[in-house]
C-alpha atoms as a PDB file:
ATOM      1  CA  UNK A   1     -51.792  -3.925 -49.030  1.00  0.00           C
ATOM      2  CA  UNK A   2     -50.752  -0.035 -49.807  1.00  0.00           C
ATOM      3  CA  UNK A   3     -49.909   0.161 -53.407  1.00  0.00           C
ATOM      4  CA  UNK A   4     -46.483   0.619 -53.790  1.00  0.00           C
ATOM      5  CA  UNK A   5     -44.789   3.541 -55.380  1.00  0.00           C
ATOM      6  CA  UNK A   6     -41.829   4.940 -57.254  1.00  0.00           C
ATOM      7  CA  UNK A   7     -40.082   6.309 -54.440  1.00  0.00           C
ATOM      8  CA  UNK A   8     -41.275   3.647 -51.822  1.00  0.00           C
ATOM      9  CA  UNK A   9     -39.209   1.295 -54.521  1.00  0.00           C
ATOM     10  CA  UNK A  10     -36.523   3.554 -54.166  1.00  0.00           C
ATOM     11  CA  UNK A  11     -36.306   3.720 -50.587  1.00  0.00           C
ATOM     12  CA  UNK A  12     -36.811  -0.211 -50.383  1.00  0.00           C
ATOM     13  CA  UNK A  13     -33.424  -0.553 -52.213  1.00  0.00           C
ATOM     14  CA  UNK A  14     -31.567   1.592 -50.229  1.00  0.00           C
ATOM     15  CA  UNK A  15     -33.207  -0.676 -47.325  1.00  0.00           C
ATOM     16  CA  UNK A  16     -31.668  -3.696 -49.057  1.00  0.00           C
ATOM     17  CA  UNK A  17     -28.151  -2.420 -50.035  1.00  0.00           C
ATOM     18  CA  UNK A  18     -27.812  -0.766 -46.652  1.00  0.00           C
ATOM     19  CA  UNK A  19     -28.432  -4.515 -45.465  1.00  0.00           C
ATOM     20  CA  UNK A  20     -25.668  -6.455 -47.599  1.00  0.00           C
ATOM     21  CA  UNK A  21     -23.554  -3.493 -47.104  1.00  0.00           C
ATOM     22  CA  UNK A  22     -23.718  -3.225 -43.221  1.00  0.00           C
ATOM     23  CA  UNK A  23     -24.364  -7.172 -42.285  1.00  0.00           C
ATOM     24  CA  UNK A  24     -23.507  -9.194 -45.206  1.00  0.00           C
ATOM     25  CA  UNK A  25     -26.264 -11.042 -44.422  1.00  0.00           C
ATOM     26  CA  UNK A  26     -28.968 -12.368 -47.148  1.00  0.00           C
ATOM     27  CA  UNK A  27     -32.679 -11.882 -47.073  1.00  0.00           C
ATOM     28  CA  UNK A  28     -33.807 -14.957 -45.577  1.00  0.00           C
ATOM     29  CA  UNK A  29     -30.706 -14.250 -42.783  1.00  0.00           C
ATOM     30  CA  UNK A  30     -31.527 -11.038 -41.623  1.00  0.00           C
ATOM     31  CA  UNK A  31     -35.502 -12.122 -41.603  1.00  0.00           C
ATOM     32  CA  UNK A  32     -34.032 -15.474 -38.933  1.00  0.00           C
ATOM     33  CA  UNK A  33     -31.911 -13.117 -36.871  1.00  0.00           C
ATOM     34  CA  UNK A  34     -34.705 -10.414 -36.623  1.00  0.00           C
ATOM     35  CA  UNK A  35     -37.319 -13.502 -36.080  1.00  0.00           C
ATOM     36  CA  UNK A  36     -39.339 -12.466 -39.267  1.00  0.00           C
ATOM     37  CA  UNK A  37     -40.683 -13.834 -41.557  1.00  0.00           C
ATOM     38  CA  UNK A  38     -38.737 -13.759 -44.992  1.00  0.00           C
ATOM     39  CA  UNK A  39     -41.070 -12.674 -46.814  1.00  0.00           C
ATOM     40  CA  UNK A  40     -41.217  -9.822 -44.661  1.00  0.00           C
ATOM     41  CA  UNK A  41     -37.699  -8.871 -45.430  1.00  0.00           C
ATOM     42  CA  UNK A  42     -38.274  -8.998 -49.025  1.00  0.00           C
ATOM     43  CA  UNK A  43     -42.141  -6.827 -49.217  1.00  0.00           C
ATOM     44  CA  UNK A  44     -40.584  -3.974 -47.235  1.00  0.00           C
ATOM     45  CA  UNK A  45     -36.811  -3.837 -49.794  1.00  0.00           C
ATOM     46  CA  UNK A  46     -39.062  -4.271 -52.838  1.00  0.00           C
ATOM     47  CA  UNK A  47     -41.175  -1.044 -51.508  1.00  0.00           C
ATOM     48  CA  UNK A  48     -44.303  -2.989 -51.514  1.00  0.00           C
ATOM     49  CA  UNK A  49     -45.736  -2.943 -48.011  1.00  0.00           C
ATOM     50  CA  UNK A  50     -45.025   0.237 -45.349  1.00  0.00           C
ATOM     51  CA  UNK A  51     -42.722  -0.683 -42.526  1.00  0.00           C
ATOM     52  CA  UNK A  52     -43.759  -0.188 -38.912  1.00  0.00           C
ATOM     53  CA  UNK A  53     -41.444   1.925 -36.517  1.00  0.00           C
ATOM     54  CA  UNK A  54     -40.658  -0.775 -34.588  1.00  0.00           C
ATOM     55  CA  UNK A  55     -40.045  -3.074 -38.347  1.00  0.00           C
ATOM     56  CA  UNK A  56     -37.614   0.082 -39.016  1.00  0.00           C
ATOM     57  CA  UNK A  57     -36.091   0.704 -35.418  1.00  0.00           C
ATOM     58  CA  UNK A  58     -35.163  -3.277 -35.596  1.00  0.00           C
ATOM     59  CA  UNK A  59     -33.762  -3.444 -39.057  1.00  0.00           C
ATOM     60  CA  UNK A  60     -31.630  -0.429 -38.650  1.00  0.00           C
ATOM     61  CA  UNK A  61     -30.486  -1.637 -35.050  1.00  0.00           C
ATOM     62  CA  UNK A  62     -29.719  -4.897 -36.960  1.00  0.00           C
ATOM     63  CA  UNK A  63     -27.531  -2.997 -39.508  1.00  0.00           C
ATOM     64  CA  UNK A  64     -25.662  -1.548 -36.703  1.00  0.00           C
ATOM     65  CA  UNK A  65     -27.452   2.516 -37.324  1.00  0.00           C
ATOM     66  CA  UNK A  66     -27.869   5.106 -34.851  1.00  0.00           C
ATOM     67  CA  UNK A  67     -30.626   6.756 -34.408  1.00  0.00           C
ATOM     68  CA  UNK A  68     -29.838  10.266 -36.270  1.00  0.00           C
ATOM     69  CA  UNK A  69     -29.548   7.509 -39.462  1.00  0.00           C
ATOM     70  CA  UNK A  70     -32.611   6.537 -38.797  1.00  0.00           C
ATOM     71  CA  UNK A  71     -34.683   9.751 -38.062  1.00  0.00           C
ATOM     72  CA  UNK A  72     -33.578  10.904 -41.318  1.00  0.00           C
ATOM     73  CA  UNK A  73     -34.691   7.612 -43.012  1.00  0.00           C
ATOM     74  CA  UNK A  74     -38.369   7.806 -41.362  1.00  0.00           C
ATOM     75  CA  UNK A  75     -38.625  11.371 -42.406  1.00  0.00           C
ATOM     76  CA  UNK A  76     -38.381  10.903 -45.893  1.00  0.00           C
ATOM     77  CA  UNK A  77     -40.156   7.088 -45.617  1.00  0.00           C
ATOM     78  CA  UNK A  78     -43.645   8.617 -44.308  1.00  0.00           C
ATOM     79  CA  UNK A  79     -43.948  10.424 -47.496  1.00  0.00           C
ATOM     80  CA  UNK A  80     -43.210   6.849 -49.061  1.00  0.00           C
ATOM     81  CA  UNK A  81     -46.240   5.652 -50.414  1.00  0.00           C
ATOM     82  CA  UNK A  82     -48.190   9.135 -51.063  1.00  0.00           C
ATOM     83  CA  UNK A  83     -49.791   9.132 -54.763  1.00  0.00           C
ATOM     84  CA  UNK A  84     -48.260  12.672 -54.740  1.00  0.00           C
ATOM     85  CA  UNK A  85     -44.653  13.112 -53.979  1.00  0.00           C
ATOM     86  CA  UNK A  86     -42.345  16.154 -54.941  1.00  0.00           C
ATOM     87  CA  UNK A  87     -38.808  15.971 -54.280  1.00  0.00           C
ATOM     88  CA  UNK A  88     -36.249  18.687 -54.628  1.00  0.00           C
ATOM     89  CA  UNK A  89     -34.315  18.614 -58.062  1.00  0.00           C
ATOM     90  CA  UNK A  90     -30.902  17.601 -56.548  1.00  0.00           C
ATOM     91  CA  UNK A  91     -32.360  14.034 -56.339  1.00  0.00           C
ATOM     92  CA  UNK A  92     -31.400  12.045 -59.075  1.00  0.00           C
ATOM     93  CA  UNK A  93     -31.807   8.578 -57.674  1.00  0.00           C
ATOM     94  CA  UNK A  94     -35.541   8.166 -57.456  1.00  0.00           C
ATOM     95  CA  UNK A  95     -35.900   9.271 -61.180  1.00  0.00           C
ATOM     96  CA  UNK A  96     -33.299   6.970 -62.141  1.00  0.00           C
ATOM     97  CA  UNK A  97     -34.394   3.762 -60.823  1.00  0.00           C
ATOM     98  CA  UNK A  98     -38.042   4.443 -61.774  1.00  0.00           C
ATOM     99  CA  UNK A  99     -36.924   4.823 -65.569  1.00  0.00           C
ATOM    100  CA  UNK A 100     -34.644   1.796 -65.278  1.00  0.00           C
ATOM    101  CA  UNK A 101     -37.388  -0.621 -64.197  1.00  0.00           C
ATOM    102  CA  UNK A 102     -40.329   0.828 -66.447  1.00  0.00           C
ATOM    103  CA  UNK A 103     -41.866  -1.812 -69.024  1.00  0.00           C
ATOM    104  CA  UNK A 104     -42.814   1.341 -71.128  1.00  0.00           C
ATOM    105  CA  UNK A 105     -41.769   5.044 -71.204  1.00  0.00           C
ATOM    106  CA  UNK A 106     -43.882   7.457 -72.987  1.00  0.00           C
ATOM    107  CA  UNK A 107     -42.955  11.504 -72.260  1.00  0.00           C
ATOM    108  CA  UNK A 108     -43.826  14.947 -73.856  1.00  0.00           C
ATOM    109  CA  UNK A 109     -40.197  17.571 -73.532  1.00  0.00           C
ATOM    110  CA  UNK A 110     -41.625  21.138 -75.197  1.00  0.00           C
ATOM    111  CA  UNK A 111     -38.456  23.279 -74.369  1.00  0.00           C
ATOM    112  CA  UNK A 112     -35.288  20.622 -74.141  1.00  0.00           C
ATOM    113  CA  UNK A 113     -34.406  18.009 -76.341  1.00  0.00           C
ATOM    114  CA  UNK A 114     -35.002  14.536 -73.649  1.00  0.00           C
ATOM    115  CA  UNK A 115     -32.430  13.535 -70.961  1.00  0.00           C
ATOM    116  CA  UNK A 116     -32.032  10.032 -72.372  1.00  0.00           C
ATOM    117  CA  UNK A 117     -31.502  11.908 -75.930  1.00  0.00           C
ATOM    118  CA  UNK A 118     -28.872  14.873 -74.749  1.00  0.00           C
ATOM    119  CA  UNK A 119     -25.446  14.641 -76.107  1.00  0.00           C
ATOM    120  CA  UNK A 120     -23.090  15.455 -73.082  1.00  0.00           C
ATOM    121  CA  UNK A 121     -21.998  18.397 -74.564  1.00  0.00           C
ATOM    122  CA  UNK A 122     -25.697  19.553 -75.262  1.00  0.00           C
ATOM    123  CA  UNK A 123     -26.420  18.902 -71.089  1.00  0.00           C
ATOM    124  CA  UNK A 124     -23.282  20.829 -70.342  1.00  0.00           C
ATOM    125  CA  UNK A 125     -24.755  23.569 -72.021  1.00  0.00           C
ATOM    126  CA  UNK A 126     -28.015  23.339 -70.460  1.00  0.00           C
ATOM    127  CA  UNK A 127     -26.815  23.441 -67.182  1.00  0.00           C
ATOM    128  CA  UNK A 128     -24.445  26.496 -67.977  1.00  0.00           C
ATOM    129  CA  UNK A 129     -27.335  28.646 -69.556  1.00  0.00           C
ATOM    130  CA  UNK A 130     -29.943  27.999 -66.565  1.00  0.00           C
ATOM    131  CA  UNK A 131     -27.110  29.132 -64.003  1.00  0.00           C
ATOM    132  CA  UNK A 132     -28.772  27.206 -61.472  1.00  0.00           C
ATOM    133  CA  UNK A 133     -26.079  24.674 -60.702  1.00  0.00           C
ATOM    134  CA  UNK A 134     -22.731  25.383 -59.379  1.00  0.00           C
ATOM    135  CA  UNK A 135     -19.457  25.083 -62.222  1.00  0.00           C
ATOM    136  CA  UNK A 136     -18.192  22.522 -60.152  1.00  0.00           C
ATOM    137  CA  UNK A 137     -21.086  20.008 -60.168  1.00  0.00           C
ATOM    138  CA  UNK A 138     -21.829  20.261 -63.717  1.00  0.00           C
ATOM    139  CA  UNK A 139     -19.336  17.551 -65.205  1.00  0.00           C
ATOM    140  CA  UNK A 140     -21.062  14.936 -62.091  1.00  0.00           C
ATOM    141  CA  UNK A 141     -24.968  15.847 -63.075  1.00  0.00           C
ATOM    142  CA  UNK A 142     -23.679  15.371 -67.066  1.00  0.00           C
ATOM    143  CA  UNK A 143     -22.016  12.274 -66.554  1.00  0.00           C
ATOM    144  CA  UNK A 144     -25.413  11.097 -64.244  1.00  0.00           C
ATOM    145  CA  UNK A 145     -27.704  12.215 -67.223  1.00  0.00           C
ATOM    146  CA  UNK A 146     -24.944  10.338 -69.996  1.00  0.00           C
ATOM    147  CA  UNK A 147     -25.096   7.267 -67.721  1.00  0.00           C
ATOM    148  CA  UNK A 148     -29.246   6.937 -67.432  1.00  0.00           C
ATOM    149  CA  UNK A 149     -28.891   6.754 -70.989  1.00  0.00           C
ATOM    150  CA  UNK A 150     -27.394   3.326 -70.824  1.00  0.00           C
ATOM    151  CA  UNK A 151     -31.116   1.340 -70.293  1.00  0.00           C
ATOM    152  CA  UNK A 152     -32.037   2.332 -74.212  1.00  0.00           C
ATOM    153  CA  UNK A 153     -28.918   0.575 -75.402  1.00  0.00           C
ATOM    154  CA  UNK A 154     -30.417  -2.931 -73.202  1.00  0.00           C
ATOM    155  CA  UNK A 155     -31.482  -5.946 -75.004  1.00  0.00           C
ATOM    156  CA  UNK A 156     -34.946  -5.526 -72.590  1.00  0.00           C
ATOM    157  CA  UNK A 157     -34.978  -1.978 -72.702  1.00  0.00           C
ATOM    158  CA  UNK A 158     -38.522  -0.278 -72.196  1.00  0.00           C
ATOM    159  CA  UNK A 159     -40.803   0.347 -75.474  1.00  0.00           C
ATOM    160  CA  UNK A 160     -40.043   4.172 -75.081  1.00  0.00           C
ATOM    161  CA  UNK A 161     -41.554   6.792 -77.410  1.00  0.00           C
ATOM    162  CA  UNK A 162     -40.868  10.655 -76.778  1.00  0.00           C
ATOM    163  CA  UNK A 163     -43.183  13.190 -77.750  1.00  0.00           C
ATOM    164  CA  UNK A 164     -40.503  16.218 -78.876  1.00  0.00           C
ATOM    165  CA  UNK A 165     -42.276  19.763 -79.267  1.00  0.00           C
ATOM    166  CA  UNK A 166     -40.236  21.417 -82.349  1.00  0.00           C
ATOM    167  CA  UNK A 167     -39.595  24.262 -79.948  1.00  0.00           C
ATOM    168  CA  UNK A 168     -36.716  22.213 -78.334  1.00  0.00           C
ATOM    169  CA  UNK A 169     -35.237  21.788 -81.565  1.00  0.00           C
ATOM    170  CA  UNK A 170     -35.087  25.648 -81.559  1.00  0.00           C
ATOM    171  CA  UNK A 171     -33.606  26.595 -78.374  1.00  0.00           C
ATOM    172  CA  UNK A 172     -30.158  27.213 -78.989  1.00  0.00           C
ATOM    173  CA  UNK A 173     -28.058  25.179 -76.349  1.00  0.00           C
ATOM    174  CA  UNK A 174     -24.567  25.963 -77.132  1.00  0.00           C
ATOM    175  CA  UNK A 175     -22.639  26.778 -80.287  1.00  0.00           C
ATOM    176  CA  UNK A 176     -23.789  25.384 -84.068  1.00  0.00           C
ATOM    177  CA  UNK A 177     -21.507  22.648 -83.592  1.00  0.00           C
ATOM    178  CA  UNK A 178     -23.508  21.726 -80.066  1.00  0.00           C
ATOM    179  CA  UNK A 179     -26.839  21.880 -82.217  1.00  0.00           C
ATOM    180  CA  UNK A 180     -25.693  19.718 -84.945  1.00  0.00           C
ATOM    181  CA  UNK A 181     -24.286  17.135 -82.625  1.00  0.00           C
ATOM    182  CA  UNK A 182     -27.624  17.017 -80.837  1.00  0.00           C
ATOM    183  CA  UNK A 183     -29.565  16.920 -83.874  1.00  0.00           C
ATOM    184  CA  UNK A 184     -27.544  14.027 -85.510  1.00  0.00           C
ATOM    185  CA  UNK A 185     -28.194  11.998 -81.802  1.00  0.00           C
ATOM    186  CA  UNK A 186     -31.806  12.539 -82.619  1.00  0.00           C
ATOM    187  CA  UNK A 187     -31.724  11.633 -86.088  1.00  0.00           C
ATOM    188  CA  UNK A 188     -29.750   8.134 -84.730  1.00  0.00           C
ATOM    189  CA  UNK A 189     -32.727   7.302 -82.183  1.00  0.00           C
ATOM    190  CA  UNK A 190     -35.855   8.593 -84.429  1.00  0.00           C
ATOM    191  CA  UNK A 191     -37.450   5.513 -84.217  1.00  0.00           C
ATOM    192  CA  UNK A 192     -38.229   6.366 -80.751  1.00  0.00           C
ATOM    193  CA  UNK A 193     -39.473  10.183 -81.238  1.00  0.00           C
ATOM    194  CA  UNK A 194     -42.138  11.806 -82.255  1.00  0.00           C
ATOM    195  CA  UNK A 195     -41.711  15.789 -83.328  1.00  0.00           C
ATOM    196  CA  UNK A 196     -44.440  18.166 -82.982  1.00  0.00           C
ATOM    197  CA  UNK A 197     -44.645  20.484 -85.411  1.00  0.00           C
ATOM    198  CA  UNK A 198     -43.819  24.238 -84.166  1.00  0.00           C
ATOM    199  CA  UNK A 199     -47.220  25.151 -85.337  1.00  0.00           C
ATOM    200  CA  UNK A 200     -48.982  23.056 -82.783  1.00  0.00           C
ATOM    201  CA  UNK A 201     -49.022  25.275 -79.476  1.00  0.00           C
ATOM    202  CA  UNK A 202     -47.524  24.301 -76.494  1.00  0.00           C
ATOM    203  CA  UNK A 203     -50.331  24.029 -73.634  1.00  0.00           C
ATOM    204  CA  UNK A 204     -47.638  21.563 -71.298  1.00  0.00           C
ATOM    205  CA  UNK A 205     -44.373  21.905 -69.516  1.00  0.00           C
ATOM    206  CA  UNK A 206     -44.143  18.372 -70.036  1.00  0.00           C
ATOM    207  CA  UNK A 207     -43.897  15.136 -68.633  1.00  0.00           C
ATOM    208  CA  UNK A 208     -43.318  11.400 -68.512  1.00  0.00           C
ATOM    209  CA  UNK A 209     -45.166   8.594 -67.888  1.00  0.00           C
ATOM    210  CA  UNK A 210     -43.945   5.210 -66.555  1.00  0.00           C
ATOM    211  CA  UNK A 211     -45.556   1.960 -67.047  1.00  0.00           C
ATOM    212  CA  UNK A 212     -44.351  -1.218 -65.185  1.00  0.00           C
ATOM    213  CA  UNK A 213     -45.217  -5.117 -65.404  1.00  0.00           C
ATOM    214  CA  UNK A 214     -46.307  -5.635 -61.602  1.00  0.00           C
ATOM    215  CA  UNK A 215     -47.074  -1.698 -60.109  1.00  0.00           C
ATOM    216  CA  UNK A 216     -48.888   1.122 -60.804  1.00  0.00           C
ATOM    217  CA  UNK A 217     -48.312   3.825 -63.357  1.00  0.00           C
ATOM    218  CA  UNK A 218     -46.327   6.964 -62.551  1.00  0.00           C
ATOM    219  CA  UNK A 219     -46.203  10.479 -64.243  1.00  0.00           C
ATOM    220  CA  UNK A 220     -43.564  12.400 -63.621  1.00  0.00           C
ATOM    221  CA  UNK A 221     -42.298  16.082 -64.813  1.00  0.00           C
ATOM    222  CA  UNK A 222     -39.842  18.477 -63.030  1.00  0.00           C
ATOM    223  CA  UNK A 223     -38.824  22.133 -63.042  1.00  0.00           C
ATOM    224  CA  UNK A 224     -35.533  23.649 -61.994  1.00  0.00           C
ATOM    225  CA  UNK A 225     -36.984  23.359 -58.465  1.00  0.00           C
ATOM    226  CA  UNK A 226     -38.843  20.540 -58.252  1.00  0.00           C
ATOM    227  CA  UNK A 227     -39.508  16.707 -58.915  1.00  0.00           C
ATOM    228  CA  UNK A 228     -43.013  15.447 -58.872  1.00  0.00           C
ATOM    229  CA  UNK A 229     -43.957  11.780 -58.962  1.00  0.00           C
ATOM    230  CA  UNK A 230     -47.883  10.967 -59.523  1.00  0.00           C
ATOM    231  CA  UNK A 231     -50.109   7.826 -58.959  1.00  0.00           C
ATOM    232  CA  UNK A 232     -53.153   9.620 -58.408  1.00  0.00           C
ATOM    233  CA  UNK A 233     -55.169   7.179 -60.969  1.00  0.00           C
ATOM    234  CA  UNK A 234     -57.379  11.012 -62.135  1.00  0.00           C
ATOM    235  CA  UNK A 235     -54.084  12.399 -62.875  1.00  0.00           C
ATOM    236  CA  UNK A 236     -52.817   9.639 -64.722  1.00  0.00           C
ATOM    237  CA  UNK A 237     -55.705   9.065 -67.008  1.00  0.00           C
ATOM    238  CA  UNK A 238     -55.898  12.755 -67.841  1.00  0.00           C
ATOM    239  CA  UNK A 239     -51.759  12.239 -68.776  1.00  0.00           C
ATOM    240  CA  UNK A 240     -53.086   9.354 -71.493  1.00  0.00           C
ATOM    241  CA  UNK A 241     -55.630  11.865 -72.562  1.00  0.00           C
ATOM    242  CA  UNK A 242     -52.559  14.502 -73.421  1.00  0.00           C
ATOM    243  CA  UNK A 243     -50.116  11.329 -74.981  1.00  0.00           C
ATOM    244  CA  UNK A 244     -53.508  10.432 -77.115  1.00  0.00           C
ATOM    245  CA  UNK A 245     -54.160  14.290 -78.620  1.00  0.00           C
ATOM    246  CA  UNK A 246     -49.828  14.369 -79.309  1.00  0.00           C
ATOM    247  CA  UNK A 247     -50.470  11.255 -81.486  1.00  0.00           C
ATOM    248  CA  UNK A 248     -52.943  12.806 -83.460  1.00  0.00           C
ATOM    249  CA  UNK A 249     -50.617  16.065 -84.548  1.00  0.00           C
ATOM    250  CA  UNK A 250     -47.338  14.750 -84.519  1.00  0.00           C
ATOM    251  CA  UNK A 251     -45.119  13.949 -86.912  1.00  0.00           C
ATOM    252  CA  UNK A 252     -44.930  10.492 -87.917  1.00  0.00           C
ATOM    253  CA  UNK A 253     -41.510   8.124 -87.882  1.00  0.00           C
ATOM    254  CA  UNK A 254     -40.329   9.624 -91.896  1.00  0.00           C
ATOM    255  CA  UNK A 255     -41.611  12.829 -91.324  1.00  0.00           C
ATOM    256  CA  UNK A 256     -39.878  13.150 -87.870  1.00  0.00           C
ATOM    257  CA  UNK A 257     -36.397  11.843 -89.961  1.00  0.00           C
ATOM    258  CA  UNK A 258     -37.147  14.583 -92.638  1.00  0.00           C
ATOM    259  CA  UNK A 259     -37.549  17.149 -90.317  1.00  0.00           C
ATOM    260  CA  UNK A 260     -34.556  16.399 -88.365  1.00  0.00           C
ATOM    261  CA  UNK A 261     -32.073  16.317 -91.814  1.00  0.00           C
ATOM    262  CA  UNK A 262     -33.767  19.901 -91.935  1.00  0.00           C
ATOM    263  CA  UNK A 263     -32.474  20.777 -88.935  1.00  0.00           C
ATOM    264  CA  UNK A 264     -28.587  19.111 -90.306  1.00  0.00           C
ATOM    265  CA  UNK A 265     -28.749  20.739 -93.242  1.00  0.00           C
ATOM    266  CA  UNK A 266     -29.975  24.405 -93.136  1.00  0.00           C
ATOM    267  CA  UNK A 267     -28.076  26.976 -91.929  1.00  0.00           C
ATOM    268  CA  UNK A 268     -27.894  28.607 -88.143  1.00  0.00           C
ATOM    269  CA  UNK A 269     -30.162  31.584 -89.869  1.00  0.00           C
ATOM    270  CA  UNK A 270     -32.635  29.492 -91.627  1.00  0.00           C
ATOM    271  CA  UNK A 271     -33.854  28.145 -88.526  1.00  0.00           C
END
């Protein structure tokens, strides 16, 4: 069986929520009417097995889709279960349920303080400084970053630790006040992060590596451009290699805590 992947997941659940929100029909019920069997129904929602044409032509027919639906569905499911798969940035929901289901979360950020760390008004500013994102959509891509955040505040939230080059610390994303609010959000989750030290060069753009209980690893980093999602086992081992060397120089849990009252208490200048 094709491994599955972080986006064939993702697709799989838009399978499954297209199904109880077009037939109101369970699992097991769709699998009867279609004359499958139900564990078919439930490999193909969960991602874990590639659908057939004619699997996809009968469950959208099922849910009642025409066939412009589902040409645009079987254009972006053929690229489902690639070890390499870049998406364009405006696509939040892949990176969002990939994150939320992770048993572990590991990442490297060298020029911005970590999505799951950014105080809104620290993403508003962000978004206003790269200029790449229309006024208009900025207070809808803040409150999608603020509401990812939610999965560190579960009771079986991932073991996450974030790898925070003292660069983003440096960047200034908004007015003092922006800054000190960030900082203080930092100083609140430091037993999750990691600083290294400005000395240490930066030799990354970053990235983030998923682990899960029952699937493969994925890596993941983005630009303003681009998402990239990686199960390419080469890629992923070398991605471990770079988490390993960032243990070695960063800062530990007090001395991350230490640096960030630094950050609270000296002035703009001092930085």
């Amino acid at each position: 069986m094709t491994a599955s992947t972080a986006y064939s997941r993702d697709l799989g659940d838009e399978l499954r929520r297209m199904r109880e929100t077009c037939t109101g029909l369970k699992g097991h019920e769709l699998a009867r009417k279609l004359g499958w069997d139900p564990s078919k129904v439930s490999t193909i929602e969960h991602g874990k097995a590639r659908a057939s044409e004619v699997d996809l032509v009968q469950y959208f027919t099922a849910c009642d889709k025409d066939v412009d639906f589902y040409e645009n569905f079987k254009h972006r499911y053929r690229y489902a279960f690639d070890e390499y798969i870049v998406q364009l940035s405006g696509n939040l929901r892949t990176v969002a349920m990939a994150e939320s289901t992770a048993r572990a979360i590991i990442s490297y950020d060298t020029l911005l303080v970590p999505g799951l760390f950014q105080t809104p008004e620290y993403a508003e500013s962000v978004y206003e400084v790269t200029g790449l994102v229309a006024e208009e959509r900025i207070p809808v891509l803040v409150r999608c970053r603020t509401d990812r955040q939610a999965i560190l505040n579960r009771h079986d939230r991932p073991d996450c630790l974030f790898y925070v080059h003292e660069v983003a610390l440096q960047q200034p994303m908004g007015d003092d006040q922006v800054m000190q609010g960030q900082y203080r959000r930092l100083l609140a989750k430091a037993h999750m992060i990691r600083i290294v030290p400005a000395e240490v060069a930066v030799l990354s753009a970053g990235f983030m590596l998923w682990e899960y209980e029952k699937a493969k690893p994925v890596a993941y980093s983005e630009t303003e451009f681009a998402r990239v999602f990686v199960q390419d086992p080469g890629a992923i081992a070398q991605a471990r290699v770079h988490l390993k060397q960032l243990g070695r120089v960063a800062l530990d849990e007090e001395q991350t805590r230490a640096r960030l009252r630094q950050y609270l208490t000296q002035p703009v200048g001092a930085r």
